[in-house]
N, C-alpha and C. Protein backbone atom coordinates (compact mmCIF):
# COMPACT_ATOMS: atom_id res chain seq x y z
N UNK A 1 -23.85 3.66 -8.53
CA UNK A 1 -23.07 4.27 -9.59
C UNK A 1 -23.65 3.87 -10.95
N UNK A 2 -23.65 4.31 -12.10
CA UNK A 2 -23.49 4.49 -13.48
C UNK A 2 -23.05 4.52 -13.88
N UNK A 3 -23.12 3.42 -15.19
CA UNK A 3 -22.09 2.29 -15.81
C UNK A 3 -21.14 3.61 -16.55
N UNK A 4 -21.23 5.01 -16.75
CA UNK A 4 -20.28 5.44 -17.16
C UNK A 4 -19.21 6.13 -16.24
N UNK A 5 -19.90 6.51 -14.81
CA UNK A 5 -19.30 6.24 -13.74
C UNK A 5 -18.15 5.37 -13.50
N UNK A 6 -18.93 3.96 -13.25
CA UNK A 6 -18.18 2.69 -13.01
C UNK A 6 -17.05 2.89 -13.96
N UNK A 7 -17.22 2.99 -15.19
CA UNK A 7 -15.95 2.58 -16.23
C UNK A 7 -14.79 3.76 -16.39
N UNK A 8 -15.25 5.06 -15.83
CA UNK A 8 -14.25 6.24 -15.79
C UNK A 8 -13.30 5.46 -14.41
N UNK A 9 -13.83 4.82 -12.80
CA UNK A 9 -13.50 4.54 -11.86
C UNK A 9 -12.31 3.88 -12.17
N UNK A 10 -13.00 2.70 -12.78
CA UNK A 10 -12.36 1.53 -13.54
C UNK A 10 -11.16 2.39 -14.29
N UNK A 11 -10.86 3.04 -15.39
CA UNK A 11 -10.29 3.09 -16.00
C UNK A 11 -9.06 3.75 -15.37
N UNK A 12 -9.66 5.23 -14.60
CA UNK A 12 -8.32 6.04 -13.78
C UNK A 12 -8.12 5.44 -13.09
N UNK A 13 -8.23 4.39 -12.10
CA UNK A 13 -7.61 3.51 -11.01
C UNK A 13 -6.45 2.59 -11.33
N UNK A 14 -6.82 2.29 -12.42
CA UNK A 14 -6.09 1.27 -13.03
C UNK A 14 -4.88 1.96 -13.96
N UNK A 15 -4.92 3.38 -14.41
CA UNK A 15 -3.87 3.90 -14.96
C UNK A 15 -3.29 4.39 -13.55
N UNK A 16 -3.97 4.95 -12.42
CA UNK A 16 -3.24 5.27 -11.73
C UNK A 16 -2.38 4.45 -11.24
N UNK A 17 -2.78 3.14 -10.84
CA UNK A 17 -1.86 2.08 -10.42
C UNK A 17 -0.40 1.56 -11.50
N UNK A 18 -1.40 1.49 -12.41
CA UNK A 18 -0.02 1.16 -13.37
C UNK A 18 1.08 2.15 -13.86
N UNK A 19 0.69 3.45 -13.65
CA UNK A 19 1.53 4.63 -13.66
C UNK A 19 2.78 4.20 -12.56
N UNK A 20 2.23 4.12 -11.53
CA UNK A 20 2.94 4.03 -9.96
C UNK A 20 4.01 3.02 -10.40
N UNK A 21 3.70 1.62 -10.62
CA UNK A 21 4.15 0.20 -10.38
C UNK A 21 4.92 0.03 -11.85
N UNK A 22 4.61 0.90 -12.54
CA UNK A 22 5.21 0.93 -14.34
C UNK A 22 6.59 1.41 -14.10
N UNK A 23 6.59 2.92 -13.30
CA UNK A 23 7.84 3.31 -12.76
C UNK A 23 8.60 2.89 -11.91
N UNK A 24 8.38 1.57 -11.43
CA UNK A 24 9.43 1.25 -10.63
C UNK A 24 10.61 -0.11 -10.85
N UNK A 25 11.42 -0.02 -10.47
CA UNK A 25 12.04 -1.08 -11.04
C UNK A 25 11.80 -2.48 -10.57
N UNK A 26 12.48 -3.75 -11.47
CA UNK A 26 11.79 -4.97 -11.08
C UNK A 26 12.07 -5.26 -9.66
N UNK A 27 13.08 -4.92 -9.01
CA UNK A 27 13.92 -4.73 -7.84
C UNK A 27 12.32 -4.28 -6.86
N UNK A 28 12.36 -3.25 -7.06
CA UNK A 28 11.50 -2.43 -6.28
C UNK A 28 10.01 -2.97 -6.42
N UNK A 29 9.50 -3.63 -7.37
CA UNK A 29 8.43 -4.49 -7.17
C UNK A 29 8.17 -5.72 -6.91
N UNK A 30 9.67 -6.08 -7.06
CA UNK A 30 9.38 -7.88 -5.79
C UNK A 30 10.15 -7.84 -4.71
N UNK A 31 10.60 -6.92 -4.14
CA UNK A 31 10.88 -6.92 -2.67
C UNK A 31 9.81 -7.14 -2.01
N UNK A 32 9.74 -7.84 -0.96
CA UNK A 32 8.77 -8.10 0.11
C UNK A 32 8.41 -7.01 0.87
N UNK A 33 7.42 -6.45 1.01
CA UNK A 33 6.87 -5.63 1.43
C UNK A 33 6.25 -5.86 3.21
N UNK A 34 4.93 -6.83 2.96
CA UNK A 34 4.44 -7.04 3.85
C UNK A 34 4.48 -8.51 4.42
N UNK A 35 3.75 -8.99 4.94
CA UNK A 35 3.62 -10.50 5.69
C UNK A 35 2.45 -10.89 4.70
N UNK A 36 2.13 -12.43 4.96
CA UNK A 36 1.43 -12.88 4.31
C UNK A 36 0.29 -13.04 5.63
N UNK A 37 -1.09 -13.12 5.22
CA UNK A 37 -2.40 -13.97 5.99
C UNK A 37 -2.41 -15.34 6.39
N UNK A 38 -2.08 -15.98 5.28
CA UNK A 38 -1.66 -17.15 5.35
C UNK A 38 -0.44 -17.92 5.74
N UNK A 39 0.58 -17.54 5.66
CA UNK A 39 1.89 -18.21 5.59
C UNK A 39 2.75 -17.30 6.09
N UNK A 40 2.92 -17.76 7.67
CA UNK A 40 4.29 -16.66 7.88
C UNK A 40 5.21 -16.57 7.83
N UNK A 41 6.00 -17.78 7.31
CA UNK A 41 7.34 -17.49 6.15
C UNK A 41 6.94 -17.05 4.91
N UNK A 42 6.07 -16.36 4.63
CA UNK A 42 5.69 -15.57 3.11
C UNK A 42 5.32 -14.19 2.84
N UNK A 43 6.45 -13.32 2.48
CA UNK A 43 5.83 -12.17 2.28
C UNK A 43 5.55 -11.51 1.00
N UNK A 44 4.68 -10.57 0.95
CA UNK A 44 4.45 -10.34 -0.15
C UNK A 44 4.84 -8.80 -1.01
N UNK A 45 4.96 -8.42 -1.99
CA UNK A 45 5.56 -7.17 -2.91
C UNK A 45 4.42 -6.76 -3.03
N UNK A 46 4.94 -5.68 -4.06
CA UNK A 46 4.14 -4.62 -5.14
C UNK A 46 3.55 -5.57 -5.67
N UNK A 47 3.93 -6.59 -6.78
CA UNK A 47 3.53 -7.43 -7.27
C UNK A 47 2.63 -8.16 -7.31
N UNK A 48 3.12 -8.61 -6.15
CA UNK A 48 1.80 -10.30 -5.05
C UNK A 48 0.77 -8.95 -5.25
N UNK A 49 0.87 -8.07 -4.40
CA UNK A 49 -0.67 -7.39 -4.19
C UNK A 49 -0.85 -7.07 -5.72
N UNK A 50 -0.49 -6.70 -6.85
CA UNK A 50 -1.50 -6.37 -7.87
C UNK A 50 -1.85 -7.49 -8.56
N UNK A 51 -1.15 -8.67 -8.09
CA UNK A 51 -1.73 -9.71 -8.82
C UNK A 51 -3.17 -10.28 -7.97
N UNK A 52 -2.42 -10.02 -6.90
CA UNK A 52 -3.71 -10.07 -6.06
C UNK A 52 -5.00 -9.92 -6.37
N UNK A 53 -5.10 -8.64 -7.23
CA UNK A 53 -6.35 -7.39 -6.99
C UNK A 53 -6.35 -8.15 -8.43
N UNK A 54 -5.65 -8.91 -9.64
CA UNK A 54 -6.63 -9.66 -10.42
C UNK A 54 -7.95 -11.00 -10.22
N UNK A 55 -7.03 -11.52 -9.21
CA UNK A 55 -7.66 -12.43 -8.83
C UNK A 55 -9.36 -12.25 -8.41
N UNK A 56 -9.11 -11.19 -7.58
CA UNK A 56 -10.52 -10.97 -7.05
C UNK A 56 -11.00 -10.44 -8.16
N UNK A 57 -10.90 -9.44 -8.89
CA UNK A 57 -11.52 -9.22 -9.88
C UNK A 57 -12.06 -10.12 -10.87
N UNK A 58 -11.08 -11.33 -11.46
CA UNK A 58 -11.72 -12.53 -11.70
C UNK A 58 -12.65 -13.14 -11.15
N UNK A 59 -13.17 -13.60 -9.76
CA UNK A 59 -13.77 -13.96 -8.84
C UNK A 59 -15.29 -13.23 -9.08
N UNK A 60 -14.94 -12.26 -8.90
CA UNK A 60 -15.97 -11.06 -9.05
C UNK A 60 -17.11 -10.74 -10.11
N UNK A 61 -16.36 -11.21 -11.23
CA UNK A 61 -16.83 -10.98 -12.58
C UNK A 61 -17.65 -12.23 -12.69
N UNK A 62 -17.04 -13.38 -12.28
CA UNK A 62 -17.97 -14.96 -12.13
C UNK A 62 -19.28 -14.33 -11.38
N UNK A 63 -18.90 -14.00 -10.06
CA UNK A 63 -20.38 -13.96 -8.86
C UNK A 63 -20.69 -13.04 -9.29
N UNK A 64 -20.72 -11.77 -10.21
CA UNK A 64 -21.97 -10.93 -11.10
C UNK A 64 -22.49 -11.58 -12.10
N UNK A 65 -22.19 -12.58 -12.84
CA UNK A 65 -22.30 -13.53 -13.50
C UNK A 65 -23.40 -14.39 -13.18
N UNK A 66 -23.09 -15.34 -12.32
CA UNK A 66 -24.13 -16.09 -11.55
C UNK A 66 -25.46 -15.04 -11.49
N UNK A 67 -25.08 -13.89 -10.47
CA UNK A 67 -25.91 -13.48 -9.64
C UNK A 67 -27.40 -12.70 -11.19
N UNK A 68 -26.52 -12.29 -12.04
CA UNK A 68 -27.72 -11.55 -13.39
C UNK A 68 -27.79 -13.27 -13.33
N UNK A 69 -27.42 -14.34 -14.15
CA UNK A 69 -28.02 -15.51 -14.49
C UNK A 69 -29.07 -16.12 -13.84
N UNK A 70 -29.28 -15.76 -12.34
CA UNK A 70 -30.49 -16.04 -11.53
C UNK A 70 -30.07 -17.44 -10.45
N UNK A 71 -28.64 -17.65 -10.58
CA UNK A 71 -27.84 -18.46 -9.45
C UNK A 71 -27.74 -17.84 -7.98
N UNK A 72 -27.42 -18.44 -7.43
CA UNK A 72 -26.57 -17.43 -6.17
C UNK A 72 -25.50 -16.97 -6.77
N UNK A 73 -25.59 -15.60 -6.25
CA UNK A 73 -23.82 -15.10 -6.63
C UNK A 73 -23.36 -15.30 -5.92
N UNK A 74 -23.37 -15.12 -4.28
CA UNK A 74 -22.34 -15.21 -3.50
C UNK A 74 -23.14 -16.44 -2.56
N UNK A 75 -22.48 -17.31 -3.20
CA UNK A 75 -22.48 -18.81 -2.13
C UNK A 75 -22.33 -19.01 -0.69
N UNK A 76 -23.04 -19.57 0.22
CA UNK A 76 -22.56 -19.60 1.49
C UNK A 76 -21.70 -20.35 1.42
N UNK A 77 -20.75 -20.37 2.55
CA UNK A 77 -19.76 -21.04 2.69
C UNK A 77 -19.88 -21.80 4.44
N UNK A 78 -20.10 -23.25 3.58
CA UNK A 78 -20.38 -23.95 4.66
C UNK A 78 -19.35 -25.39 5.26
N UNK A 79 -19.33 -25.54 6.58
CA UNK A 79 -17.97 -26.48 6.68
C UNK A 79 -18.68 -28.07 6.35
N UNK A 80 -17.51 -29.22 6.70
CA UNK A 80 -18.10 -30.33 5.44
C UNK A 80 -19.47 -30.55 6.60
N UNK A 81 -19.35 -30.43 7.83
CA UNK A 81 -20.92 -30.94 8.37
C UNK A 81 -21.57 -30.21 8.05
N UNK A 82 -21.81 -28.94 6.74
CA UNK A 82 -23.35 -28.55 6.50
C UNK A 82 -23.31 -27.25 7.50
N UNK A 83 -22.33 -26.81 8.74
CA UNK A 83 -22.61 -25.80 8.97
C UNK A 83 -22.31 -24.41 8.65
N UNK A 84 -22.75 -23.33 8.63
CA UNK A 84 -21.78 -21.69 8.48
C UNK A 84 -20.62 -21.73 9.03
N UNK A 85 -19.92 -21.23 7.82
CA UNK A 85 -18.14 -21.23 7.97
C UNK A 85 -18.12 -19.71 9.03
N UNK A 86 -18.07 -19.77 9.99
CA UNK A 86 -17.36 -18.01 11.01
C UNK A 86 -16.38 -17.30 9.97
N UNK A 87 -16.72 -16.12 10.08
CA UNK A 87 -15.78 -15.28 9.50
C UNK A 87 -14.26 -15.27 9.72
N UNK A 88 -14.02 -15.59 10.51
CA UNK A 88 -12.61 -16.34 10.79
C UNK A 88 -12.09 -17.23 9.93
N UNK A 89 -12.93 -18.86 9.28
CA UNK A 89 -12.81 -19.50 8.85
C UNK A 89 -12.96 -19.34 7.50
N UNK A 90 -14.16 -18.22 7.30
CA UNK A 90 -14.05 -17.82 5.97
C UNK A 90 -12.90 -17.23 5.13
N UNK A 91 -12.24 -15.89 6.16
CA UNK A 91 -10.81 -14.86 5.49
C UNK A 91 -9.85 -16.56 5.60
N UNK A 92 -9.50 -17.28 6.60
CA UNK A 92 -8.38 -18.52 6.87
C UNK A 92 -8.77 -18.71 5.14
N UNK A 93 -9.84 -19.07 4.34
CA UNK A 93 -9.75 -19.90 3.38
C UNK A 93 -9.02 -19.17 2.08
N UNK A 94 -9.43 -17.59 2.06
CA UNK A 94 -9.62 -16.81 1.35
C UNK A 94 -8.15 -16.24 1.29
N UNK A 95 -7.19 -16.40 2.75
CA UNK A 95 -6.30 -16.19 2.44
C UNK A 95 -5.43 -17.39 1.80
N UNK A 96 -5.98 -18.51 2.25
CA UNK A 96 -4.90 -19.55 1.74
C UNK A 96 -5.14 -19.41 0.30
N UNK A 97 -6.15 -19.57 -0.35
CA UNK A 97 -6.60 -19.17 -1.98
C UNK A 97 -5.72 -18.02 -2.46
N UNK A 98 -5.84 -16.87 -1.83
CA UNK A 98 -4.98 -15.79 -2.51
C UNK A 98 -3.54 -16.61 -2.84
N UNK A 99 -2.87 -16.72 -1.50
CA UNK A 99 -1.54 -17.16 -1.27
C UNK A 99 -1.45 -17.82 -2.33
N UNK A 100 -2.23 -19.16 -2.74
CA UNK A 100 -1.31 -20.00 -3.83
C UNK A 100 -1.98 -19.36 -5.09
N UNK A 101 -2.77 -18.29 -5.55
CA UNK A 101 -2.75 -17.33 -6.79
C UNK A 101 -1.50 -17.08 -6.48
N UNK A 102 -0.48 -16.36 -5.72
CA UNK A 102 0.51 -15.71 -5.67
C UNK A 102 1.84 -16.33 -6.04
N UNK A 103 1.66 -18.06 -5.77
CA UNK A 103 2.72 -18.46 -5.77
C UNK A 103 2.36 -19.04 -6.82
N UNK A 104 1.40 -18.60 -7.80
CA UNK A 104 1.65 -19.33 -9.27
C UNK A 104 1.72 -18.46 -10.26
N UNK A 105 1.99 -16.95 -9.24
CA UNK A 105 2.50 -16.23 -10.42
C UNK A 105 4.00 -15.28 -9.74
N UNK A 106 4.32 -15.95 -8.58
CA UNK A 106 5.58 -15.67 -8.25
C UNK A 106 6.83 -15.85 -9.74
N UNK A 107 7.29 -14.41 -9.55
CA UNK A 107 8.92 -14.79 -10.55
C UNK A 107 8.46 -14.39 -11.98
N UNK A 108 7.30 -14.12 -12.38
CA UNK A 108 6.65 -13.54 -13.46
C UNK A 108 7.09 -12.19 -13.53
N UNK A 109 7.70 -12.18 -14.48
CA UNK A 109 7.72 -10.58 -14.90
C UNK A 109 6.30 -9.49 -14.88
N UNK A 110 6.95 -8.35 -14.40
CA UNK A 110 5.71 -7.36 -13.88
C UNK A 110 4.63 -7.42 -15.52
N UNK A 111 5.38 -7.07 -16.72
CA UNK A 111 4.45 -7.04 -17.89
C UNK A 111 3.76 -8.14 -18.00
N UNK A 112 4.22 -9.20 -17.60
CA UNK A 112 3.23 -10.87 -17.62
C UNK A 112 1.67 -10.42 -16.52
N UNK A 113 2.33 -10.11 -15.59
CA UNK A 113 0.96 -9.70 -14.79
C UNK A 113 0.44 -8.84 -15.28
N UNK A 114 0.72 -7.86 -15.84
CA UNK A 114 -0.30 -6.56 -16.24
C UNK A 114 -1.24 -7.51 -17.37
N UNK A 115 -0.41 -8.58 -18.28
CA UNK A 115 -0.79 -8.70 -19.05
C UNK A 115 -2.25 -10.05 -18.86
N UNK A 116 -2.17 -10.25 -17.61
CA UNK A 116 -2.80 -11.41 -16.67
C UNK A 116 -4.39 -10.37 -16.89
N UNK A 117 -3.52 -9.30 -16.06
CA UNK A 117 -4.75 -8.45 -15.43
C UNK A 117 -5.11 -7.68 -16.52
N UNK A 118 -4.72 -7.23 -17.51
CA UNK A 118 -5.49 -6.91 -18.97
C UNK A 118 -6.47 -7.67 -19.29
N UNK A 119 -6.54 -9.12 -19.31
CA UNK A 119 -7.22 -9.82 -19.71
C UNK A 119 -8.88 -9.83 -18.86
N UNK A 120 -8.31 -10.07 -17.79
CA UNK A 120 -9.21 -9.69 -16.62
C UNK A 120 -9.74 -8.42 -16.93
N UNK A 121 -9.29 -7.57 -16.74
CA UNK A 121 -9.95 -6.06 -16.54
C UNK A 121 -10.67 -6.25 -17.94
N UNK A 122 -10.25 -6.50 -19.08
CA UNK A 122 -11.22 -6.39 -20.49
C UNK A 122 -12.58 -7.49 -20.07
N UNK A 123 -12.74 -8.21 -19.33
CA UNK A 123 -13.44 -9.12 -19.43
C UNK A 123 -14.44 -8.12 -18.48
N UNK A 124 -13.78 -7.45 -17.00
CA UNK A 124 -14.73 -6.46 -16.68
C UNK A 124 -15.52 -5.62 -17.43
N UNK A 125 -15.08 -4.69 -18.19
CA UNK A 125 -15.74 -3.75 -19.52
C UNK A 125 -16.35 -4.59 -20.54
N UNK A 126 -16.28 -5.66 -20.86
CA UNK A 126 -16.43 -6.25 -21.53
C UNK A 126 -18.55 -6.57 -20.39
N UNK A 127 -18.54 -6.93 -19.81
CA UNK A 127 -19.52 -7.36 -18.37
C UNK A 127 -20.10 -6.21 -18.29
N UNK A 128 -19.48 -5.26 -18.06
CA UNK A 128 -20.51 -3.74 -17.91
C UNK A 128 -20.94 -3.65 -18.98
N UNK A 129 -20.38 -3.71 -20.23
CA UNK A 129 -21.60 -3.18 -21.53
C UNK A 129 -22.58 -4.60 -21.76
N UNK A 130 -22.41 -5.53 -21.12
CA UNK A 130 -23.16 -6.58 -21.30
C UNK A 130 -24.58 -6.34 -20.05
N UNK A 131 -24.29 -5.68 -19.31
CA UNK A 131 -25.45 -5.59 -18.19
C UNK A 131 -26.11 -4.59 -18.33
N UNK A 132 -27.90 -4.74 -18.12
CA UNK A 132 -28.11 -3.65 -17.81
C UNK A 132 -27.94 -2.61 -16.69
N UNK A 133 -28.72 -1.69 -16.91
CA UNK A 133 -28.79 -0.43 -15.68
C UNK A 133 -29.55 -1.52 -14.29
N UNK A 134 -30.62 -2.15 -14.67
CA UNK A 134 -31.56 -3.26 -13.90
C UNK A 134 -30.48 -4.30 -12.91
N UNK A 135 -29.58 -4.91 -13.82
CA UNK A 135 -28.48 -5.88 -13.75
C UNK A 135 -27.55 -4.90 -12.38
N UNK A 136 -27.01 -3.61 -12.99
CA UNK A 136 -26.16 -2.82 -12.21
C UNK A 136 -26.32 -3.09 -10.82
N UNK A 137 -27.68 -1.85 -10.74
CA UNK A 137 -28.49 -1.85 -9.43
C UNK A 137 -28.47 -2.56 -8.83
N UNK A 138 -28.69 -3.78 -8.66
CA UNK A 138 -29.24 -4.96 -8.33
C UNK A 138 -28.34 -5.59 -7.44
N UNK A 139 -28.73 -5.83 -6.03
CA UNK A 139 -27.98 -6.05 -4.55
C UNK A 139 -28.12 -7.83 -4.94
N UNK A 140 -26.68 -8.18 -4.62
CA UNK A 140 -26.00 -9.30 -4.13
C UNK A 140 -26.19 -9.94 -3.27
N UNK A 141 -27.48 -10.86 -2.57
CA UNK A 141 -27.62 -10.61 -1.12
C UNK A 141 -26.10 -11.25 -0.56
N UNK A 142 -26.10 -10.73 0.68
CA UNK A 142 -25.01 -10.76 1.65
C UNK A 142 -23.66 -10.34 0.73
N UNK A 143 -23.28 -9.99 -0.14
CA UNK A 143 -22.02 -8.81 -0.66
C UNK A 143 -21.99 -8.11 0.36
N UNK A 144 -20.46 -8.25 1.01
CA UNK A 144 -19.99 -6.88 2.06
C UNK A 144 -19.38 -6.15 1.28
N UNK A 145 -19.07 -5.94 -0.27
CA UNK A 145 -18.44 -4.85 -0.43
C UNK A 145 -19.62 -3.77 -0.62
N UNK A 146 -18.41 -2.62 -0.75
CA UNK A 146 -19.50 -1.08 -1.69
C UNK A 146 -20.74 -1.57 -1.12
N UNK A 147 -21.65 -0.94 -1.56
CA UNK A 147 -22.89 -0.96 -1.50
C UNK A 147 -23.90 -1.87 -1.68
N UNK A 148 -23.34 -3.20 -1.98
CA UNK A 148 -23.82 -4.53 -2.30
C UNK A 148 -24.46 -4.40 -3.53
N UNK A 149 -24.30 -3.67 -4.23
CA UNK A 149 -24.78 -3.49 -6.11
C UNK A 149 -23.88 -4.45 -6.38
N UNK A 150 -24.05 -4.71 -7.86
CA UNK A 150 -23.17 -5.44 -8.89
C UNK A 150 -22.39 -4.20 -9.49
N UNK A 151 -23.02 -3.16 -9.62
CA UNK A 151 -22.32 -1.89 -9.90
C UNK A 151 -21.35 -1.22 -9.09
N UNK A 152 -21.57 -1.26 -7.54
CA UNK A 152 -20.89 -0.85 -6.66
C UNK A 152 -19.63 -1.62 -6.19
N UNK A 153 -19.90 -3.06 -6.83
CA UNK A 153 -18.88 -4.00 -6.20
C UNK A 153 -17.60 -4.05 -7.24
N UNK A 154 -18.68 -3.62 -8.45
CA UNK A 154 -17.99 -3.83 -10.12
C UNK A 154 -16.57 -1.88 -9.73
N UNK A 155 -17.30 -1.08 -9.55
CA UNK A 155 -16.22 -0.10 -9.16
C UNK A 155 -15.20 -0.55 -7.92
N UNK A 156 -15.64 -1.36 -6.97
CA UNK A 156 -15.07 -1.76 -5.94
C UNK A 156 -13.49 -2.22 -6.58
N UNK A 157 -13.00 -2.81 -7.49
CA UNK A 157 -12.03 -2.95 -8.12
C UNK A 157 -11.07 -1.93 -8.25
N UNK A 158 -11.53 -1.02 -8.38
CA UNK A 158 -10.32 0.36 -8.13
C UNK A 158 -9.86 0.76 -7.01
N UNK A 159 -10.85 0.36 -6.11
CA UNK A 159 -10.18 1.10 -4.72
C UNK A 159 -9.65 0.00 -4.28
N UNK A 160 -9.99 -0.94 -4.59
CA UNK A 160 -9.23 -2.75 -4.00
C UNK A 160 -7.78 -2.29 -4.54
N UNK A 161 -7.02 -2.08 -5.91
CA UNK A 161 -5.70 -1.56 -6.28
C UNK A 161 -5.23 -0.85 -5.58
N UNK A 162 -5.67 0.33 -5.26
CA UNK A 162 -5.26 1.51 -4.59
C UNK A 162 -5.06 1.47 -3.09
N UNK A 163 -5.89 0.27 -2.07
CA UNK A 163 -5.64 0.05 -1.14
C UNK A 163 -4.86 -1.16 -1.25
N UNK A 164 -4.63 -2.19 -1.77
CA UNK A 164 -2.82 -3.01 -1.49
C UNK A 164 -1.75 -2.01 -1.74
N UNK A 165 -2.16 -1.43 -2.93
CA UNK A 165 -0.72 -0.26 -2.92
C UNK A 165 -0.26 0.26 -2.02
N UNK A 166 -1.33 0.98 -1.13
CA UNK A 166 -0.80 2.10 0.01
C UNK A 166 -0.16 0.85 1.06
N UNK A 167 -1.06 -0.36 0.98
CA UNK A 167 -0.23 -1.23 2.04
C UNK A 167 0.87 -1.46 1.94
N UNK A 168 1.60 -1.84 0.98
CA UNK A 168 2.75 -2.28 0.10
C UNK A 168 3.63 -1.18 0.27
N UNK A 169 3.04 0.12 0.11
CA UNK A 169 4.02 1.40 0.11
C UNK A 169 4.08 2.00 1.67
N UNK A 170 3.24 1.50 2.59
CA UNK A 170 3.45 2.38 3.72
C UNK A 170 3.98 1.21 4.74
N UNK A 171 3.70 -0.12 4.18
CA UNK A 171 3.85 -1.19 5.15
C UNK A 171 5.31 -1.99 5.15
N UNK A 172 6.60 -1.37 5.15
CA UNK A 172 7.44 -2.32 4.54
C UNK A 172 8.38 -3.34 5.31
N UNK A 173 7.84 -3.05 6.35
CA UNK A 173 8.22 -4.51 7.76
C UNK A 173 7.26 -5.23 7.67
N UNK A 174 5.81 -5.51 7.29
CA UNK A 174 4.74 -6.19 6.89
C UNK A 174 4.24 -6.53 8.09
N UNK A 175 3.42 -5.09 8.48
CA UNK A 175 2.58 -5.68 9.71
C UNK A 175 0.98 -6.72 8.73
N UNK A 176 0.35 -7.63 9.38
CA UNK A 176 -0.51 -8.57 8.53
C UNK A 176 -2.12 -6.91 8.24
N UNK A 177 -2.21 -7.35 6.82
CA UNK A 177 -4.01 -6.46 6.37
C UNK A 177 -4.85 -7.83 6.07
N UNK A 178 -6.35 -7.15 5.95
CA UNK A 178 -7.29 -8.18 5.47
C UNK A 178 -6.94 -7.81 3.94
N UNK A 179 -7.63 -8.92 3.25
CA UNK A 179 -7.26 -8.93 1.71
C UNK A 179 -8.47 -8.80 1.51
């Protein structure tokens, strides 16, 4: 994609979501929706998931970061003896991480989060006009999202919103999703 691409993605995803979650009442966005990954006395809302989808986006914006700076962007993740964490062990960590993002912004008013994820999302746009087209392109090794671009992962943020939503809206006995 192309960074004017990316930032149209970026931009309607994010009105679309906040259109949705703007109209509903506070009622209707912290009811528990689904189950948690982590914690199965914990379920999660409208809410948990869009706060959710800041988090990673924060996350995200670091490991494109690293990855133009000439670091690893995406770190292996290894257990304390030095070996590869299984993908099992990897989502176990990733969900416990989400979970306590969630419970440190549990009870926050919905505008506090938008206003979380404003900050965030400007720091995205803010990252795209800072990169080049070179920067965009440019594969992540081992990134499973999109297309493993920094560009593809950088749009990956819109459809990350749009898929907790549908979970949140179609899921409301909370069978467990990957995050």
């Amino acid at each position: 994609m192309n960074r004017i691409e990316i930032e149209i993605k970026l931009n309607r995803d994010r009105a679309w979501l906040l259109e949705r979650l703007g109209a509903m009442s506070e009622d209707e966005l912290t009811t528990p929706r689904t189950f948690s990954e982590h914690d199965a006395e914990s379920r999660w809302s409208f809410a948990d998931h869009f706060v959710h989808t800041t988090l990673i986006e924060q996350n995200w914006n670091a490991m494109f970061r690293r990855h133009v700076g000439g670091d690893q962007g995406l770190a292996p993740r290894l257990n304390s003896d030095g070996s590869q964490q299984t993908m099992e062990e990897i989502m176990a960590s990733i969900h416990g991480w989400t979970e306590e993002w969630k419970g440190e912004h549990n009870g926050k008013p919905f505008a506090e989060l938008v206003r979380i994820g404003q900050a965030v999302r400007a720091d995205t746009i803010a990252l795209l006009a800072e990169l080049s087209d070179d920067d965009l392109a440019s594969k992540i090794p081992g990134a499973p999202w999109s297309d493993g671009t920094v560009g593809g992962i950088m749009a990956a943020n819109a459809d990350h919103g749009r898929m907790h939503y549908g979970w949140a809206e179609e899921d409301p006995v909370g069978a467990a999703h990957s995050h």
